[in-house]
C-alpha atoms as a PDB file:
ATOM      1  CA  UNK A   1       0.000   0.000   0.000  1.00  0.00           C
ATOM      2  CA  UNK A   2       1.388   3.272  -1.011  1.00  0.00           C
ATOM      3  CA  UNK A   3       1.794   6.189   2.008  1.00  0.00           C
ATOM      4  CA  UNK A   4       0.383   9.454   0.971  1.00  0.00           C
ATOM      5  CA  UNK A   5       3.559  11.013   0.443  1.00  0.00           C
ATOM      6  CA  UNK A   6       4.710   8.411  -2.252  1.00  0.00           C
ATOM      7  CA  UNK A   7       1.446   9.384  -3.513  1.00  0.00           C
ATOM      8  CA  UNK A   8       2.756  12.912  -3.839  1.00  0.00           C
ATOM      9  CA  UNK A   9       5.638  12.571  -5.278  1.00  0.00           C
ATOM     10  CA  UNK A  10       4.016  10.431  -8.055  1.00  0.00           C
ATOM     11  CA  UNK A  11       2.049  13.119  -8.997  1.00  0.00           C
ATOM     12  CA  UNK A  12       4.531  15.490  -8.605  1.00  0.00           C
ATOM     13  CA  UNK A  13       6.466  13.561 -10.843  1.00  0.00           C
ATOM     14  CA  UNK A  14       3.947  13.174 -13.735  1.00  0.00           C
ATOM     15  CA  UNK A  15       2.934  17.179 -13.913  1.00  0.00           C
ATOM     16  CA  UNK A  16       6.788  17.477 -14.103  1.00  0.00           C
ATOM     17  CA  UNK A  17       6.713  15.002 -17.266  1.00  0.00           C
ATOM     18  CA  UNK A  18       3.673  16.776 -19.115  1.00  0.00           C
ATOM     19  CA  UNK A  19       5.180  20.426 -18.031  1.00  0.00           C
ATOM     20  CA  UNK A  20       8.330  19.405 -20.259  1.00  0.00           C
ATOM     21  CA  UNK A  21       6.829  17.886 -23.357  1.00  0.00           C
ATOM     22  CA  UNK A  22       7.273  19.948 -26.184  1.00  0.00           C
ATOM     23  CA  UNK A  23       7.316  17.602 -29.084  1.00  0.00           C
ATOM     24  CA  UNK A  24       9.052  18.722 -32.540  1.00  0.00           C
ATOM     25  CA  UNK A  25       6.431  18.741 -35.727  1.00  0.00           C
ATOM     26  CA  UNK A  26       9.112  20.349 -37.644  1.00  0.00           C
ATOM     27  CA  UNK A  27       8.862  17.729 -40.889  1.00  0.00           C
ATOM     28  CA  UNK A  28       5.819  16.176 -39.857  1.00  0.00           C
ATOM     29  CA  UNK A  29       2.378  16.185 -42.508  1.00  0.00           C
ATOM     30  CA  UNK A  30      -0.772  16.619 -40.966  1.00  0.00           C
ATOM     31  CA  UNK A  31      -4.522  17.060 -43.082  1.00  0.00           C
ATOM     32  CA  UNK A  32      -6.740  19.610 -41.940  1.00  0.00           C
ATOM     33  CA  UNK A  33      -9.617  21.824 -43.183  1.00  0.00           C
ATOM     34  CA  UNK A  34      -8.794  25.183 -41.159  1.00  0.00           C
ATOM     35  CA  UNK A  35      -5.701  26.403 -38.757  1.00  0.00           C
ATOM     36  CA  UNK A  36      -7.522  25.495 -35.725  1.00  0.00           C
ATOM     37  CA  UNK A  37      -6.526  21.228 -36.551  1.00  0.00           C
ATOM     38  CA  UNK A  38      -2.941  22.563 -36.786  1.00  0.00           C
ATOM     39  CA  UNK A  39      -0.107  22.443 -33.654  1.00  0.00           C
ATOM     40  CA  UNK A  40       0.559  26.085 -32.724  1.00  0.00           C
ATOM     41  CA  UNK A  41       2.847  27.869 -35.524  1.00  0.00           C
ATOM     42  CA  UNK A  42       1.386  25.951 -38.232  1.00  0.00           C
ATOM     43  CA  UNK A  43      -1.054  27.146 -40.549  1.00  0.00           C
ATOM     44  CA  UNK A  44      -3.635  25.082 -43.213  1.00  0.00           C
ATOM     45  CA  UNK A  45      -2.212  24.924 -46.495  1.00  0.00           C
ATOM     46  CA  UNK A  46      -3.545  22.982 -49.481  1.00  0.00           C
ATOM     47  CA  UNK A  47      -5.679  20.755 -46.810  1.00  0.00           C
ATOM     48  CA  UNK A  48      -1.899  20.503 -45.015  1.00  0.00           C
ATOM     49  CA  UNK A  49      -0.576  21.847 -42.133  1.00  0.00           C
ATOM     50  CA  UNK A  50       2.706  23.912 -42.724  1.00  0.00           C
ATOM     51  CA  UNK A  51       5.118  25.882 -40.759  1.00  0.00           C
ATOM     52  CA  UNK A  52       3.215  29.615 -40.596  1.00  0.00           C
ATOM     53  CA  UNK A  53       5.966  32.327 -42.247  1.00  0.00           C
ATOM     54  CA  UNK A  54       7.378  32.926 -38.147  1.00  0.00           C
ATOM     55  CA  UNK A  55       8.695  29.601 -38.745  1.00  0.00           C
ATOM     56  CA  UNK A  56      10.007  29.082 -41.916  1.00  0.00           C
ATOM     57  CA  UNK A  57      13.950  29.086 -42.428  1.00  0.00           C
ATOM     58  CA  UNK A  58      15.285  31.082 -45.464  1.00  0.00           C
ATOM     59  CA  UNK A  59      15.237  29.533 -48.719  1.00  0.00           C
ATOM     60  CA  UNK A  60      18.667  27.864 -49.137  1.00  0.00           C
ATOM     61  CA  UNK A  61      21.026  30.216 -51.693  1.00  0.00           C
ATOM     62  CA  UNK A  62      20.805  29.252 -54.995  1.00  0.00           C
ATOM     63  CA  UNK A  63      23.211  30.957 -57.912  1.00  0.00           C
ATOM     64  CA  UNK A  64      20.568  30.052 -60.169  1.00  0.00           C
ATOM     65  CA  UNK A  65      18.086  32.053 -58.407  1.00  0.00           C
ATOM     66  CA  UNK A  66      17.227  35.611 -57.093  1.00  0.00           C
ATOM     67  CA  UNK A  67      15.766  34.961 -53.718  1.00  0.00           C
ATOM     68  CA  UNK A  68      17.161  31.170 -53.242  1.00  0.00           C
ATOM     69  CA  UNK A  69      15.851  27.882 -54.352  1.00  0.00           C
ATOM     70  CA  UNK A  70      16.837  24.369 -54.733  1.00  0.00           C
ATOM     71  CA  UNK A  71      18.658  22.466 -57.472  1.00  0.00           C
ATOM     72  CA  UNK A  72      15.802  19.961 -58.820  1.00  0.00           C
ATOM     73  CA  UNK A  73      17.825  18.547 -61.810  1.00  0.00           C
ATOM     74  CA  UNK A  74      20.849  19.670 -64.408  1.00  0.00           C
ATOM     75  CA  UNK A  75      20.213  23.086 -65.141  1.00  0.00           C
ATOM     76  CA  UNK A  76      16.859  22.986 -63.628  1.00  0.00           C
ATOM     77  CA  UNK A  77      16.587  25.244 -60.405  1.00  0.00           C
ATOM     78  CA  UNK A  78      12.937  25.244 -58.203  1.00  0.00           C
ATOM     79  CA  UNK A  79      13.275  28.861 -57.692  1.00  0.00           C
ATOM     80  CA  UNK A  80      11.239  30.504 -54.952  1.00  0.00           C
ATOM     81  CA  UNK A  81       9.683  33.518 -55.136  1.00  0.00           C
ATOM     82  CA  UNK A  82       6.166  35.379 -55.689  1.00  0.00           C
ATOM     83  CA  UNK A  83       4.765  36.912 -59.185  1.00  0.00           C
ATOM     84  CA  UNK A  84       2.325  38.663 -60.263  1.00  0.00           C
ATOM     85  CA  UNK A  85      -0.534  40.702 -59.362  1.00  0.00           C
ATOM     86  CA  UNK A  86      -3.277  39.615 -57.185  1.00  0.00           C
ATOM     87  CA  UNK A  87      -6.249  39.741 -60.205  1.00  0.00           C
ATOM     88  CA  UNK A  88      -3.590  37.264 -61.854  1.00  0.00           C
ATOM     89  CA  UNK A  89      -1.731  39.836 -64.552  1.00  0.00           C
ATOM     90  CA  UNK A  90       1.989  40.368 -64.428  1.00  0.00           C
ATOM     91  CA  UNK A  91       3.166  41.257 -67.395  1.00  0.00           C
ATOM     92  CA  UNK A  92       6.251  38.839 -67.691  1.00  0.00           C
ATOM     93  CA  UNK A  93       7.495  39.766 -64.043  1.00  0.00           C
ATOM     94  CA  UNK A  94       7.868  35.856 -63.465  1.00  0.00           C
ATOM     95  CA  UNK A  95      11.400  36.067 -65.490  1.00  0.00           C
ATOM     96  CA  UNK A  96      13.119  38.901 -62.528  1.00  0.00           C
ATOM     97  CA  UNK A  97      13.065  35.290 -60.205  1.00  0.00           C
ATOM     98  CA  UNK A  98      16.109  33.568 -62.449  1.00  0.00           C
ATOM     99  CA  UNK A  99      19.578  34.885 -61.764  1.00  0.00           C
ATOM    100  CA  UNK A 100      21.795  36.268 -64.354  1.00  0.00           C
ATOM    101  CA  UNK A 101      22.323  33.087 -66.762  1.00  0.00           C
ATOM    102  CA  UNK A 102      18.876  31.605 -66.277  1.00  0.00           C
ATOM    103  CA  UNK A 103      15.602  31.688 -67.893  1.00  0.00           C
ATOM    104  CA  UNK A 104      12.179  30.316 -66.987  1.00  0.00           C
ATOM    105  CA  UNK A 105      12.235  26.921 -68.518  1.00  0.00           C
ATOM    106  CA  UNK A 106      10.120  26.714 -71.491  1.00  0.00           C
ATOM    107  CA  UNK A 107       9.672  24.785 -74.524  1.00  0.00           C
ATOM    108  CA  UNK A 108      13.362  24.829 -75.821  1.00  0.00           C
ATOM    109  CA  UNK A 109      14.350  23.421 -72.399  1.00  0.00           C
ATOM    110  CA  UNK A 110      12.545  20.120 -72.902  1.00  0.00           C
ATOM    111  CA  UNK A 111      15.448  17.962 -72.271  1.00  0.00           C
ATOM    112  CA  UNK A 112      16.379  19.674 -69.097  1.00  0.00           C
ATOM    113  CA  UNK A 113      13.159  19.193 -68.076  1.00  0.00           C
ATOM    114  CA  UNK A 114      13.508  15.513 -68.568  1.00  0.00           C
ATOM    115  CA  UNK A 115      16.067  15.352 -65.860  1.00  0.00           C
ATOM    116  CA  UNK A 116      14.247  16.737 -62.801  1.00  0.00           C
ATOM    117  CA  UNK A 117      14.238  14.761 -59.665  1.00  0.00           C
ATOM    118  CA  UNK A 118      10.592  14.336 -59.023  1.00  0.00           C
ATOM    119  CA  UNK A 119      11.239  13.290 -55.508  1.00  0.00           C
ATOM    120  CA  UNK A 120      13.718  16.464 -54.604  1.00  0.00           C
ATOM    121  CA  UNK A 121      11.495  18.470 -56.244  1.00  0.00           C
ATOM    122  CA  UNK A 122       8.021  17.396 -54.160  1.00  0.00           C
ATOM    123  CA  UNK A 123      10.558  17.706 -51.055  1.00  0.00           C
ATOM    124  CA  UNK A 124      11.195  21.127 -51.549  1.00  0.00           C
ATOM    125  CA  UNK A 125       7.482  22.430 -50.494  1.00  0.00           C
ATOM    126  CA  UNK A 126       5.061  23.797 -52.272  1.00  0.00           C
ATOM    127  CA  UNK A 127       4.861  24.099 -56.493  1.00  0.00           C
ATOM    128  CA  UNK A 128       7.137  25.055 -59.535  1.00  0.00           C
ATOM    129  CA  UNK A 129       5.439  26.016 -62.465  1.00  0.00           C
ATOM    130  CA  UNK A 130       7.010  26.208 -66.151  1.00  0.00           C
ATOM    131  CA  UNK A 131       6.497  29.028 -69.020  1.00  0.00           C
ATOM    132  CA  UNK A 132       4.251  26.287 -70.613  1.00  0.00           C
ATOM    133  CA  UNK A 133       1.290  26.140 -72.581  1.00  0.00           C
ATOM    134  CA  UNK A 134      -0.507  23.028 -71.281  1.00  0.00           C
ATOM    135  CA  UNK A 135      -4.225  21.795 -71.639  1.00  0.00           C
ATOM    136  CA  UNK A 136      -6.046  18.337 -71.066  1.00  0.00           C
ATOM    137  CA  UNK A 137      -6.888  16.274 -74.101  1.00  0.00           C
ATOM    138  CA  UNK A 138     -10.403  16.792 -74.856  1.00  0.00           C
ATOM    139  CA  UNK A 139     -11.168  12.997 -75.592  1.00  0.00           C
ATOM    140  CA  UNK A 140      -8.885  10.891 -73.142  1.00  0.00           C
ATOM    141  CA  UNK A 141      -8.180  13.806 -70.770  1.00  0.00           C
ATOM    142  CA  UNK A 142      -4.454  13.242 -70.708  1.00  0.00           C
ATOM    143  CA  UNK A 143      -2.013  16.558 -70.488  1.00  0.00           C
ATOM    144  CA  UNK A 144      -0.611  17.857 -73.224  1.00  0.00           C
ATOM    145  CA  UNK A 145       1.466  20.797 -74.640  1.00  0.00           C
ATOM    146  CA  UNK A 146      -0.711  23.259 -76.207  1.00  0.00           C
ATOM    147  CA  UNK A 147      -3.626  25.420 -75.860  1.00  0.00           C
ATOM    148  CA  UNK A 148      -7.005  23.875 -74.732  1.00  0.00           C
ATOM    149  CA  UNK A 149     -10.078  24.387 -72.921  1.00  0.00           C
ATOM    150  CA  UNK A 150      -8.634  22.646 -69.661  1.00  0.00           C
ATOM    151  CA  UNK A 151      -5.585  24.876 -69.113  1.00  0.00           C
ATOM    152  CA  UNK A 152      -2.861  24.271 -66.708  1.00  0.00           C
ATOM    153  CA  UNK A 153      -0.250  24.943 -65.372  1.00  0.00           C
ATOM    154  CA  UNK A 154       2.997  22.413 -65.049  1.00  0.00           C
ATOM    155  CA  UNK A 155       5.573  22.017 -63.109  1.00  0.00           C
ATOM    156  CA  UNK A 156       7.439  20.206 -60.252  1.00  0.00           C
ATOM    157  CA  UNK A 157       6.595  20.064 -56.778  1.00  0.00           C
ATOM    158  CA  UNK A 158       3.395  19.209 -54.145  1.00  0.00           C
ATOM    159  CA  UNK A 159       0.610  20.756 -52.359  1.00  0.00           C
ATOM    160  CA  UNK A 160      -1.563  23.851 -53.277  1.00  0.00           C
ATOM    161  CA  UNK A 161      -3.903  21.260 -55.223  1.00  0.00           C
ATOM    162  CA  UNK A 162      -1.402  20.100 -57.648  1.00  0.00           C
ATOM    163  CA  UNK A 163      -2.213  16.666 -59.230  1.00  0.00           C
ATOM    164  CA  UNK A 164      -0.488  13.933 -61.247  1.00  0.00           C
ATOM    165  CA  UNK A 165      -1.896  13.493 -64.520  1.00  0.00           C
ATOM    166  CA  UNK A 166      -1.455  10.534 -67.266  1.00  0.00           C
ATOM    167  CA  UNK A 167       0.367  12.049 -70.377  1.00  0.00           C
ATOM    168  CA  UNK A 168       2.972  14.912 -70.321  1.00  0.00           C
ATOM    169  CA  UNK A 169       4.029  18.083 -71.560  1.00  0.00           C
ATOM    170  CA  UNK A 170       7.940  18.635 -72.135  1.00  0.00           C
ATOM    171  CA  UNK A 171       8.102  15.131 -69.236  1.00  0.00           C
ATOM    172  CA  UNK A 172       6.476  17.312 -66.830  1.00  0.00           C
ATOM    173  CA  UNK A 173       3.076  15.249 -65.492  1.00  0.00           C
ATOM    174  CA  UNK A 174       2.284  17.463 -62.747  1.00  0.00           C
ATOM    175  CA  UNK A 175       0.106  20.426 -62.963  1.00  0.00           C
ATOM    176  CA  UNK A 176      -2.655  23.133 -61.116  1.00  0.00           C
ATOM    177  CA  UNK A 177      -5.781  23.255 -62.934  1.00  0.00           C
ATOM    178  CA  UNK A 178      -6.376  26.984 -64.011  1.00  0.00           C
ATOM    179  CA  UNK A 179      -9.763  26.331 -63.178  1.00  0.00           C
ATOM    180  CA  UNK A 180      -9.780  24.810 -59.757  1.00  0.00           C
ATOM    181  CA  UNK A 181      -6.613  27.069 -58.664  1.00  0.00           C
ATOM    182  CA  UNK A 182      -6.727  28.350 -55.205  1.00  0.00           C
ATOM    183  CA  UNK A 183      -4.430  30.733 -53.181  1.00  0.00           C
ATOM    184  CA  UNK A 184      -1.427  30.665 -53.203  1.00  0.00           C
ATOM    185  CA  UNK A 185      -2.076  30.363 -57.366  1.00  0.00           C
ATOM    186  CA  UNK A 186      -4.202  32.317 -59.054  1.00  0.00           C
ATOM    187  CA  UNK A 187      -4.532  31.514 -63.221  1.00  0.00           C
ATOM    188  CA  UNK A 188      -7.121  33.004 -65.483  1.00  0.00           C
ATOM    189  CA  UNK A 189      -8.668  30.135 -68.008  1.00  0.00           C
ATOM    190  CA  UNK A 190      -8.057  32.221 -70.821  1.00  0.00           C
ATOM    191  CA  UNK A 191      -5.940  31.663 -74.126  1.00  0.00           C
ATOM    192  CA  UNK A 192      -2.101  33.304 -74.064  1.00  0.00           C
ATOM    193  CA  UNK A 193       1.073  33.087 -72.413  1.00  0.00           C
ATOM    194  CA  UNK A 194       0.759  30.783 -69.534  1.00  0.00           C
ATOM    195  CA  UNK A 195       2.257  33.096 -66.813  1.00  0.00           C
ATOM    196  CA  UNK A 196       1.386  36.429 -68.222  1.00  0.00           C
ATOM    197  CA  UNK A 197      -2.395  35.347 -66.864  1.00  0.00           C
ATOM    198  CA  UNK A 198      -0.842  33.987 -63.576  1.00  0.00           C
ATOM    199  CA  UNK A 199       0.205  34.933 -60.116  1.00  0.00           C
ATOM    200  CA  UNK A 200       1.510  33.644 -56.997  1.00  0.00           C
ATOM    201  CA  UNK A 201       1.382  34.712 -54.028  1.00  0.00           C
ATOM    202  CA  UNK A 202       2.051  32.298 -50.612  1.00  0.00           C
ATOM    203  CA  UNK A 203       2.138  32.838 -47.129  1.00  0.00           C
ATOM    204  CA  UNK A 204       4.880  30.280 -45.966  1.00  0.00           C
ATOM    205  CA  UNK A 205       7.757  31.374 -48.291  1.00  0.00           C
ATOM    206  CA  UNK A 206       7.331  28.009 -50.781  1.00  0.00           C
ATOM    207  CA  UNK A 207       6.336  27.877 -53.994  1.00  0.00           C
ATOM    208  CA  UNK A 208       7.362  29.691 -57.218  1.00  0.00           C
ATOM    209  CA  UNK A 209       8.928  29.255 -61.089  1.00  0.00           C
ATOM    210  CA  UNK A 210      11.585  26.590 -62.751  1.00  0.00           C
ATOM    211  CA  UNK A 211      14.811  28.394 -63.930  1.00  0.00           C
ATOM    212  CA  UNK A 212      16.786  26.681 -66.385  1.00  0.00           C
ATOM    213  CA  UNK A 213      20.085  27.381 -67.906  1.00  0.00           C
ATOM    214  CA  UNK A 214      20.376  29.369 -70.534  1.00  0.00           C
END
């Protein structure tokens, strides 16, 4: 039988435990619906939780791009960074997030495209998008280069309601619909230069444009 003051110091003990728990979700992937399912300093993202923008480290220095990024293949660079306004015109502003010696990758890039790392790419956070034309096939639905009715936009990366589809454009399979996009994307369904009728703007720092060597 246990005396009172074992008692005590048992519960002593256990408030001690739960006062010092402070568990790490740093790299951790949680769904939600709003920022209320979240830990504290995480916010909902693409049905996600994510670090809120207190939280996130610097993007990593990049030569290949203006305000850092990630090397997701040879001569392809994830670049971070926003673009655009917020109705979804820019006017070509995309291009100011390549460094000196880069370009965003388009068409004539195809075969540096064809190297990307799908893997480093997705672990990067958040989406990539290429200066591509891109539609769905209007009888099988697969993605292809070109103008269509479906637009949408392609890239590298995860989250913010990206998908994979069957089919490709330049080896690039996943895309944003233009007409299901949602913060941090916006893209107008119209006809024209794929990023002159698209912004991006996010809240946690990820996200942004594929630079490729010139």
């Amino acid at each position: 039988m246990r005396t009172p003051s074992a008692r005590y110091l048992l519960l002593a003990m256990s408030v001690s435990i739960i006062a010092c728990y402070n568990p790490d979700y740093q790299g951790a992937h949680f769904p939600c619906a709003t920022d209320s399912d979240c830990p504290t300093d995480f916010i909902c993202s693409a049905k996600s939780c994510r670090a809120s923008a207190q939280t996130v480290a610097p993007a990593p220095s990049d030569p290949a791009c203006k305000n850092g990024g990630v090397q997701v293949g040879t001569g392809v660079h994830a670049c971070h960074g926003d673009f655009g306004t917020l109705s979804g015109m820019n006017l070509g502003d995309f291009a100011a997030l390549c460094a000196d010696g880069f370009q965003p990758c388009d068409d004539p890039n195809k075969d540096l495209l064809g190297g990307i790392n799908a893997q480093t790419c997705a672990a990067v956070g958040g989406f990539y998008v290429a200066h591509l034309a891109a539609s769905l096939h209007m009888g099988n639905g697969a993605l292809q280069c070109g103008q269509g009715f479906t637009k949408i936009l392609v890239g590298c990366g995860s989250g913010d309601g990206t998908q994979s589809f069957s089919g490709d454009c330049d080896h690039l399979t996943v895309g944003l619909r233009c007409d299901g996009a949602k913060a941090p994307w916006q893209c107008q369904t119209v006809f024209g230069q794929i990023l002159d009728s698209t912004s991006h703007h996010a809240t946690d720092g990820s996200g942004g444009l594929l630079c490729c060597q010139k």
